[in-house]
C-alpha atoms as a PDB file:
ATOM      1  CA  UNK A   1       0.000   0.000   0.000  1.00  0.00           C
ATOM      2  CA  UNK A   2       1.476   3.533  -1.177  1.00  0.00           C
ATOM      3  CA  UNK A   3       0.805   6.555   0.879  1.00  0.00           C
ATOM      4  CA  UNK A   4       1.602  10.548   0.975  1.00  0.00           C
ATOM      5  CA  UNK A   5       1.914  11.689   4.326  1.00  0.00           C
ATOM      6  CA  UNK A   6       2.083  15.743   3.773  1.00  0.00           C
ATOM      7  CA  UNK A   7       2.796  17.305   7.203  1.00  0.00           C
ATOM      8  CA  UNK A   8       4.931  20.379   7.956  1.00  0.00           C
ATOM      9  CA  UNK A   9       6.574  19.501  11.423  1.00  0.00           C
ATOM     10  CA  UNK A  10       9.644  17.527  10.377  1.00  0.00           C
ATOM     11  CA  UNK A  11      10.188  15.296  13.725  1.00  0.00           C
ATOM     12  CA  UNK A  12       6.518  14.232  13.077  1.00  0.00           C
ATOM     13  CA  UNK A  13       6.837  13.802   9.837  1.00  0.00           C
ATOM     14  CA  UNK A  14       9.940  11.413   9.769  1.00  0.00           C
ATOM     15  CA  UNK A  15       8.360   9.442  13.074  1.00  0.00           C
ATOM     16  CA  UNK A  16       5.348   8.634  11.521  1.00  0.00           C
ATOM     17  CA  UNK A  17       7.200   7.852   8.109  1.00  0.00           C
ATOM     18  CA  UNK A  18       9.003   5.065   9.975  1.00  0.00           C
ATOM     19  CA  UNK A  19       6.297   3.924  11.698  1.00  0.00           C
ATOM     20  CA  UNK A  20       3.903   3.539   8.741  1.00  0.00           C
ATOM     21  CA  UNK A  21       6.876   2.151   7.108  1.00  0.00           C
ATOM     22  CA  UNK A  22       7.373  -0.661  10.005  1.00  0.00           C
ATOM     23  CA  UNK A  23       3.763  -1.729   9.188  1.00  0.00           C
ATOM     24  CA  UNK A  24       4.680  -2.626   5.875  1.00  0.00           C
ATOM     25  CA  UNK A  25       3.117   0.853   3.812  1.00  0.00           C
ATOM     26  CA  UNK A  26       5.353   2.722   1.316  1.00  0.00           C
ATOM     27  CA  UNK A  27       5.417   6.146   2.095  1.00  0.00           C
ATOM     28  CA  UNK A  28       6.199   9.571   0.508  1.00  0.00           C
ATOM     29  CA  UNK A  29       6.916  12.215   2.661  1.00  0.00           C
ATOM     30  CA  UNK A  30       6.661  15.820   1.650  1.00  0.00           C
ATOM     31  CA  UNK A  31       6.211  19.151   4.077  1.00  0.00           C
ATOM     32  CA  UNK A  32       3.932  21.450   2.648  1.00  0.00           C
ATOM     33  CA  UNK A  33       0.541  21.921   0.506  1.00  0.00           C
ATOM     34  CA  UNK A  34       1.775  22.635  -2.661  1.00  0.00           C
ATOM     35  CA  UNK A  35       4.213  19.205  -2.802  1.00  0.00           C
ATOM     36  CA  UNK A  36       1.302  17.439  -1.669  1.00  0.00           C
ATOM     37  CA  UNK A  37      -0.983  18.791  -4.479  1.00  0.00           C
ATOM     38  CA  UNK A  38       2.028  18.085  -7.226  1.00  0.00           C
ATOM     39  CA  UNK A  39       2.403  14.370  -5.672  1.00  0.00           C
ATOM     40  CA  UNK A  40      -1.005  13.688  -5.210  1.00  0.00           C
ATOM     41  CA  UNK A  41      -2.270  14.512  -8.916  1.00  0.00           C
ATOM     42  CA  UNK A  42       0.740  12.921 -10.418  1.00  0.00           C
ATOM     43  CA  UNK A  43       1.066   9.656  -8.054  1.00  0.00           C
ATOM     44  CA  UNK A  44      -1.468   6.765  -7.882  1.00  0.00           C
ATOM     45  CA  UNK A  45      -2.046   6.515  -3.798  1.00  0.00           C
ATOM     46  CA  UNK A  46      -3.725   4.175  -1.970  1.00  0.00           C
ATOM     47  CA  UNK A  47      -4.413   6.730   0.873  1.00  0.00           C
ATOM     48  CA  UNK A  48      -3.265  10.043   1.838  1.00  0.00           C
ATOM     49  CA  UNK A  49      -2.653  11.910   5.129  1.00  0.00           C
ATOM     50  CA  UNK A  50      -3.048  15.468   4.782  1.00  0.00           C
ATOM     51  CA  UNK A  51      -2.032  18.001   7.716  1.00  0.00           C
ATOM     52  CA  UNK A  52      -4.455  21.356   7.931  1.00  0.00           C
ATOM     53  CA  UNK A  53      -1.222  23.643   9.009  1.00  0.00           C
ATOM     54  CA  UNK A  54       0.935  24.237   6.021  1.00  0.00           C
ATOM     55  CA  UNK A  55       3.286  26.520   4.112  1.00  0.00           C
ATOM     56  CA  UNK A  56       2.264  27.330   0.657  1.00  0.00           C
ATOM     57  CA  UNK A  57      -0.647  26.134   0.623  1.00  0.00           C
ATOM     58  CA  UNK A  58      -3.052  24.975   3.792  1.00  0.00           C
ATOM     59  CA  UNK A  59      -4.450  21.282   4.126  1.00  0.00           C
ATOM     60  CA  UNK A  60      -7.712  22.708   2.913  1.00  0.00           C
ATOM     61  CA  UNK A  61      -6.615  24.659   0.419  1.00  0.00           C
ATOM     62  CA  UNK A  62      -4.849  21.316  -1.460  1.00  0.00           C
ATOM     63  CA  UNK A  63      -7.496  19.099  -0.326  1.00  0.00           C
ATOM     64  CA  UNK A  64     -10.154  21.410  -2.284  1.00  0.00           C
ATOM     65  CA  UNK A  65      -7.348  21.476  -5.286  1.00  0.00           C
ATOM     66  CA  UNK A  66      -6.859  17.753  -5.396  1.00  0.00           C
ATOM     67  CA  UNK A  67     -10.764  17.064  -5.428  1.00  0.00           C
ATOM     68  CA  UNK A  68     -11.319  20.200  -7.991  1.00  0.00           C
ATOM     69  CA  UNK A  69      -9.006  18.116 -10.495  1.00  0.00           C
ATOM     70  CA  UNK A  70     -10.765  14.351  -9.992  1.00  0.00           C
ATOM     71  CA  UNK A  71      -8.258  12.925  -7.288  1.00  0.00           C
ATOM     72  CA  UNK A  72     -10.503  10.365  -5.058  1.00  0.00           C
ATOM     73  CA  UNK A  73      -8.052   8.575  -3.237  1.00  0.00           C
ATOM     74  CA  UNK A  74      -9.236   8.709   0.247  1.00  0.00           C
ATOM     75  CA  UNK A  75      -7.827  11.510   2.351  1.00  0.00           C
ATOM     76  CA  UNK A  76      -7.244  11.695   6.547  1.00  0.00           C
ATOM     77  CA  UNK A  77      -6.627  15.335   7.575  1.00  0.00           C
ATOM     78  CA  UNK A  78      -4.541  16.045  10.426  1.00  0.00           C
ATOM     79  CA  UNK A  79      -5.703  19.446  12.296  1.00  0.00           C
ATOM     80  CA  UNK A  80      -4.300  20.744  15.649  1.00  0.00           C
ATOM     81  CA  UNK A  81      -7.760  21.653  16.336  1.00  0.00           C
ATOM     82  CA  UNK A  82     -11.393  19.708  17.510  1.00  0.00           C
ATOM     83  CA  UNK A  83     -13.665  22.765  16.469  1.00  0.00           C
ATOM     84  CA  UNK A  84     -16.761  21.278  14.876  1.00  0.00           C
ATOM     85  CA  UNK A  85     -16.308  24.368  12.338  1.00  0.00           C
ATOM     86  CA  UNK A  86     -13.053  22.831  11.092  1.00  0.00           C
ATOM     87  CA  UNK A  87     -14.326  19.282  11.107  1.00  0.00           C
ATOM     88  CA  UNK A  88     -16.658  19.711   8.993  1.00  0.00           C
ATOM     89  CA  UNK A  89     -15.257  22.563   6.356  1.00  0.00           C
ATOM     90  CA  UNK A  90     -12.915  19.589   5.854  1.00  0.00           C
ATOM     91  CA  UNK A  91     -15.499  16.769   5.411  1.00  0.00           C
ATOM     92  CA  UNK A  92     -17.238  19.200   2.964  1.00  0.00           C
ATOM     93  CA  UNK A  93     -13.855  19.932   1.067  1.00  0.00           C
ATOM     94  CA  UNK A  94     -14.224  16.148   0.326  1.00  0.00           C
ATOM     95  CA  UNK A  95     -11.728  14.588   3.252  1.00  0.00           C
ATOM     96  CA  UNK A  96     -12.843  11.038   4.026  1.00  0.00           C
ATOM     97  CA  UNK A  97     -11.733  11.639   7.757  1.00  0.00           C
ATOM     98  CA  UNK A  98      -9.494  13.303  10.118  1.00  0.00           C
ATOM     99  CA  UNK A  99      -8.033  13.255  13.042  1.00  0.00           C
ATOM    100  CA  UNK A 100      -6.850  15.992  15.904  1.00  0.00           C
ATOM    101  CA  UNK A 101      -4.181  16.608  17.413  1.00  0.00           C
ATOM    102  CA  UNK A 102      -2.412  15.572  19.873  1.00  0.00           C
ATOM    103  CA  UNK A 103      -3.356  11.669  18.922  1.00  0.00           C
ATOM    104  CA  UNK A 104      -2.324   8.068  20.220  1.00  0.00           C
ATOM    105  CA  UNK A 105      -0.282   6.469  17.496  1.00  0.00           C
ATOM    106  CA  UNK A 106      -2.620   3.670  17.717  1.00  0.00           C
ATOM    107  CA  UNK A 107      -5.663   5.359  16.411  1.00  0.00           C
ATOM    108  CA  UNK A 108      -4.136   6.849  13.420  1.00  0.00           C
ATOM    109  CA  UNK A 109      -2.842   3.710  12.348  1.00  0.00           C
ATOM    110  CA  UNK A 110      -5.991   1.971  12.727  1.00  0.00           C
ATOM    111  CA  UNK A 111      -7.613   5.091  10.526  1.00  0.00           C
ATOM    112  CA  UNK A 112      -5.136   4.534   7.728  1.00  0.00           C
ATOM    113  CA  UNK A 113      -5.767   0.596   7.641  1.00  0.00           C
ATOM    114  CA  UNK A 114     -10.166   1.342   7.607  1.00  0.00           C
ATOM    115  CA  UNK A 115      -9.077   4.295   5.123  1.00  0.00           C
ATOM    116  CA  UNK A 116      -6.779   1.799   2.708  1.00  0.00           C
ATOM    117  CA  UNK A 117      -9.211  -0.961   3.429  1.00  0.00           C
ATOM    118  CA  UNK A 118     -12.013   0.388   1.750  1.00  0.00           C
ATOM    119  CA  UNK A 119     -10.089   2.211  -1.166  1.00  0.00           C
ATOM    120  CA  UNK A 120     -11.261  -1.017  -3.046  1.00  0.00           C
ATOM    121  CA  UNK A 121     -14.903  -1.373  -1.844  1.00  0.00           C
ATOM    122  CA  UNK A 122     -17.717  -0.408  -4.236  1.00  0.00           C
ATOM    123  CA  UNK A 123     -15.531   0.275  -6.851  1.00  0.00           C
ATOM    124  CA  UNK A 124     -17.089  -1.228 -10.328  1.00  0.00           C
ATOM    125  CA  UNK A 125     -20.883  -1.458  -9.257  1.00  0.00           C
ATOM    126  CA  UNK A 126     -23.698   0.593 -11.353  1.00  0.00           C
ATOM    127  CA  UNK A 127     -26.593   0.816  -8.889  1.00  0.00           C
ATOM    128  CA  UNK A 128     -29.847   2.131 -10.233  1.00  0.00           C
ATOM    129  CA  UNK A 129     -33.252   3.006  -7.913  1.00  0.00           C
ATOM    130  CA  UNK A 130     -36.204   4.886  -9.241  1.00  0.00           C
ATOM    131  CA  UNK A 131     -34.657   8.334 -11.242  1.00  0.00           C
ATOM    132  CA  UNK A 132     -31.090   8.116  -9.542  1.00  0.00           C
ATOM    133  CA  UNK A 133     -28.214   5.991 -10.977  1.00  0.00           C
ATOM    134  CA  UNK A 134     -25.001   5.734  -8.601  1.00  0.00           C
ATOM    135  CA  UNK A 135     -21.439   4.971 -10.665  1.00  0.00           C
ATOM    136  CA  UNK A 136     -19.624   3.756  -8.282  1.00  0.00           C
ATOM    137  CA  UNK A 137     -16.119   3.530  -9.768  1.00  0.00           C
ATOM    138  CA  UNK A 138     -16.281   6.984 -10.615  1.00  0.00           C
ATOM    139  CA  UNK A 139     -18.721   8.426  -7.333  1.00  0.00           C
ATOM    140  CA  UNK A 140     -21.014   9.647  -9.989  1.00  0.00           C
ATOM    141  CA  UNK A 141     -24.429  10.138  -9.067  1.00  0.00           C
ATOM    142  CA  UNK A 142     -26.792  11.270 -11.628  1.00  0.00           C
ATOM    143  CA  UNK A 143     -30.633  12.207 -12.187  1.00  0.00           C
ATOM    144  CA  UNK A 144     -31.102  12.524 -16.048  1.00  0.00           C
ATOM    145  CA  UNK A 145     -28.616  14.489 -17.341  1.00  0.00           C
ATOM    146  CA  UNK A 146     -27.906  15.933 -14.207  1.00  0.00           C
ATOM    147  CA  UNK A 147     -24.715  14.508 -12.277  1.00  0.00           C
ATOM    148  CA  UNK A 148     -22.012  14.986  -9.338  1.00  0.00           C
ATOM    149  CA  UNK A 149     -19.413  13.561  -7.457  1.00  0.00           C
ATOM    150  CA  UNK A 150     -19.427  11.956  -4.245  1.00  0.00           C
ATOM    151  CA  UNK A 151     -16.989  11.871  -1.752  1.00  0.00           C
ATOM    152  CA  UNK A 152     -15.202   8.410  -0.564  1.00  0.00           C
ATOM    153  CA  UNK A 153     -17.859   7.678   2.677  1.00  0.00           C
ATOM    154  CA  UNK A 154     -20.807   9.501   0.695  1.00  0.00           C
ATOM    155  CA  UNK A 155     -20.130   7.020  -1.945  1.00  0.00           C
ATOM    156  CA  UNK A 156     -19.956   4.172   0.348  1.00  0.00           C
ATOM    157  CA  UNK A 157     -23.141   5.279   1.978  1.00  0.00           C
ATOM    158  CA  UNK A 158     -25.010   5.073  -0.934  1.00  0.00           C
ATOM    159  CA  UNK A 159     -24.117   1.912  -2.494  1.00  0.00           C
ATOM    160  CA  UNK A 160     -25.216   0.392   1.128  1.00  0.00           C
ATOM    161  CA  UNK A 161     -28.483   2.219   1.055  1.00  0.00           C
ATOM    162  CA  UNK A 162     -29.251   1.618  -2.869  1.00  0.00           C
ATOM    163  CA  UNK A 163     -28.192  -2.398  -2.772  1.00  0.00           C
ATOM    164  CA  UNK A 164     -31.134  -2.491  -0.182  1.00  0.00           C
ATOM    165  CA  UNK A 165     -33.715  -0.186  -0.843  1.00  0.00           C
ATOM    166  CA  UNK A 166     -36.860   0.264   1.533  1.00  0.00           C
ATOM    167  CA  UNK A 167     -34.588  -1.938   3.949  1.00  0.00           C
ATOM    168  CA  UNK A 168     -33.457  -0.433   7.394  1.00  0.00           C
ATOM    169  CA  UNK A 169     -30.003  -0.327   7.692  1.00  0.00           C
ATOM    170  CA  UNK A 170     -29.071   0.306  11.668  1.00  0.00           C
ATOM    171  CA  UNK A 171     -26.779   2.924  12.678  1.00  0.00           C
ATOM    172  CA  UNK A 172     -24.079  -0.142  13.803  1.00  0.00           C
ATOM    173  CA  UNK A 173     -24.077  -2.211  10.788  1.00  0.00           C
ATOM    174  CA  UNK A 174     -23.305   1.643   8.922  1.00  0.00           C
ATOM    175  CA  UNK A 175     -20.325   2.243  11.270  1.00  0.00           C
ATOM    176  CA  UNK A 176     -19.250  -0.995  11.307  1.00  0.00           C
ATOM    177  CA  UNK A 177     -18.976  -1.572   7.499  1.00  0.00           C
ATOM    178  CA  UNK A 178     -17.779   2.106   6.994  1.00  0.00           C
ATOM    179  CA  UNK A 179     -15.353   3.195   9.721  1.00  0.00           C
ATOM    180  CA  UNK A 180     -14.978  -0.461  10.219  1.00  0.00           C
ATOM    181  CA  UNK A 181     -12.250  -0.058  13.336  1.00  0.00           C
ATOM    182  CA  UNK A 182     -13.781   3.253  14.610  1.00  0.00           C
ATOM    183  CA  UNK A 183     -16.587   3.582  17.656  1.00  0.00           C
ATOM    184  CA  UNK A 184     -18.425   6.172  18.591  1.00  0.00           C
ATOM    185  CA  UNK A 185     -19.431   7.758  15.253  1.00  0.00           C
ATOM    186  CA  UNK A 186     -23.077   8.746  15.309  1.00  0.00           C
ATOM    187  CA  UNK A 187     -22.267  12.280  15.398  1.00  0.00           C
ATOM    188  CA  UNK A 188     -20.066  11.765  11.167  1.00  0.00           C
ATOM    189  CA  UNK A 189     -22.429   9.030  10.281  1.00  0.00           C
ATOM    190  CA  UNK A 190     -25.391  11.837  10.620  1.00  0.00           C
ATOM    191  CA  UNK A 191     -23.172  14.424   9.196  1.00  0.00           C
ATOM    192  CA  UNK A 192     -22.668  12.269   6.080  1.00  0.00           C
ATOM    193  CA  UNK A 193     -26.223  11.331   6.107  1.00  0.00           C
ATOM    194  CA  UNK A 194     -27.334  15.092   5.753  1.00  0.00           C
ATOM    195  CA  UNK A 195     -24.838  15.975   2.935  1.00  0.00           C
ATOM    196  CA  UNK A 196     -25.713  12.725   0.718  1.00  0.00           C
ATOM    197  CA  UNK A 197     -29.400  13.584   1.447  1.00  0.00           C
ATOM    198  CA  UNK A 198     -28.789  17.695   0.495  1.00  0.00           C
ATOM    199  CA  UNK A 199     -27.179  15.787  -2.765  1.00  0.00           C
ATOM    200  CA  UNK A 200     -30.028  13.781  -4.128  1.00  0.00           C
ATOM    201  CA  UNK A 201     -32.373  16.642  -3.081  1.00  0.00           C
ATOM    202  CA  UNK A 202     -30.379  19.060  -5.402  1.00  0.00           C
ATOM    203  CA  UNK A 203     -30.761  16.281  -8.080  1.00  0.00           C
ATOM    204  CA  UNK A 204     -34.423  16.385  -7.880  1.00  0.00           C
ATOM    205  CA  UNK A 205     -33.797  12.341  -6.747  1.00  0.00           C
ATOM    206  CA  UNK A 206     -37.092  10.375  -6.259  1.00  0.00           C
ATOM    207  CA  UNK A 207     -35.382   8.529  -3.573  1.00  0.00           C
ATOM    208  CA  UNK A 208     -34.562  10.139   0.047  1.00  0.00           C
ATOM    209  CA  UNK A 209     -32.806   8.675   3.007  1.00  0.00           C
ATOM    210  CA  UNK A 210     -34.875   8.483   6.092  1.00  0.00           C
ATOM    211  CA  UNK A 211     -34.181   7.883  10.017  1.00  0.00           C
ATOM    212  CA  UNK A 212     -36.183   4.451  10.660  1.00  0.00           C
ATOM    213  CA  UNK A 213     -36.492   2.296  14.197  1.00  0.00           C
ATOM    214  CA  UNK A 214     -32.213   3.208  14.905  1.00  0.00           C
ATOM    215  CA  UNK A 215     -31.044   3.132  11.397  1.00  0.00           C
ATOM    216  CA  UNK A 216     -31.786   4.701   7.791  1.00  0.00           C
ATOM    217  CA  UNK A 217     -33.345   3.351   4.801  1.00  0.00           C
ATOM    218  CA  UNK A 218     -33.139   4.754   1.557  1.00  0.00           C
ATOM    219  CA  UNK A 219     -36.913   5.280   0.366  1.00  0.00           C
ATOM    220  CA  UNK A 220     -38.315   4.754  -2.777  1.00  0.00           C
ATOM    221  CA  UNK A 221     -41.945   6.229  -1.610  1.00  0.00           C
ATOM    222  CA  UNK A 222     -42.886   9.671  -3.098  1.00  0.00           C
END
């Protein structure tokens, strides 16, 4: 497994280089936004952790570059702060997680293995309920001639939701199959619910996702 690791601080940057590299991932290692733009668009990742604190260019400000030019490798942002403002101007950038500072080594490699893990998943499936078609190799979703792009958990949100339509999904079997080593997630799995729903609304979808009995479903009633 290849990753970028783009973070500033050079001592934390080289430690966690060795570590990932002890657990068997190839890493590049580069120390500000714009190298991590330049690798990322030119280099075929498998995951990528992406510090918020940069020279030349911020965390956000490559993340939003990097998803502006059709890079969907799954992205972890790093961010010395919890603020739910930054959380989620990050998760609507299109980051597929993140993680604050100051964290236990253990955690973030668990993060990267659930983020690298489910780079394949979903990947070739064409899904198709009432109106709405879901791509899933290219986190297309289109009404008509109307489409957009998903981000990596949207994406894997929907193809759980539209390979079991009018079926209650519960709020563990999401977590589970999505953050996979991660607990205590209701708070992103609702986050994530509200953006994919926003999505289809804007679409004019004739499909919605609804809370049902502790879970969603994804309904095909009008």
């Amino acid at each position: 497994m290849k990753l970028l690791l783009a973070e500033d601080e050079r001592d934390l940057n080289n430690a966690l280089t060795k570590i990932l590299e002890i657990k068997g991932y190839e890493v590049d290692s580069v120390y500000d936004g714009q190298a991590a733009v330049d690798n990322g668009c030119s280099i075929d990742y498998d995951g990528i952790i992406l510090d918020v604190m940069m020279p030349k260019k911020s965390g956000f400000e490559a993340l939003a570059e990097m998803r502006e030019r059709e890079i969907h490798t799954p992205i972890l942002m790093l961010t010395a702060k919890s603020e739910v403002e930054d959380r989620v101007k990050g998760l609507e950038t299109g980051a597929d997680d993140y993680l604050a500072k100051p964290f236990v080594m253990e955690e973030l490699l668990a993060r990267v293995l659930a983020m690298v893990r489910r780079q394949n998943v979903y990947t070739m499936q064409t899904y198709s309920v009432g109106n709405t078609v879901f791509k899933a190799e290219g986190m297309e979703l289109s009404v008509g001639v109307h489409s957009l792009r998903l981000t990596g958990k949207e994406a894997q949100l929907l193809a759980m939701f539209m390979n079991a339509p009018d079926r209650i999904i519960t709020e563990k079997q999401i977590i589970e199959r999505i953050w996979k080593e991660e607990d205590k997630e209701q708070e992103k799995l609702k986050l994530y619910i509200s953006y994919l729903q926003s999505k289809l609304e804007s679409l004019h979808a004739d499909i919605s996702i609804c809370e049902a009995d502790g879970g969603y479903r994804l309904s095909t009633e009008q």
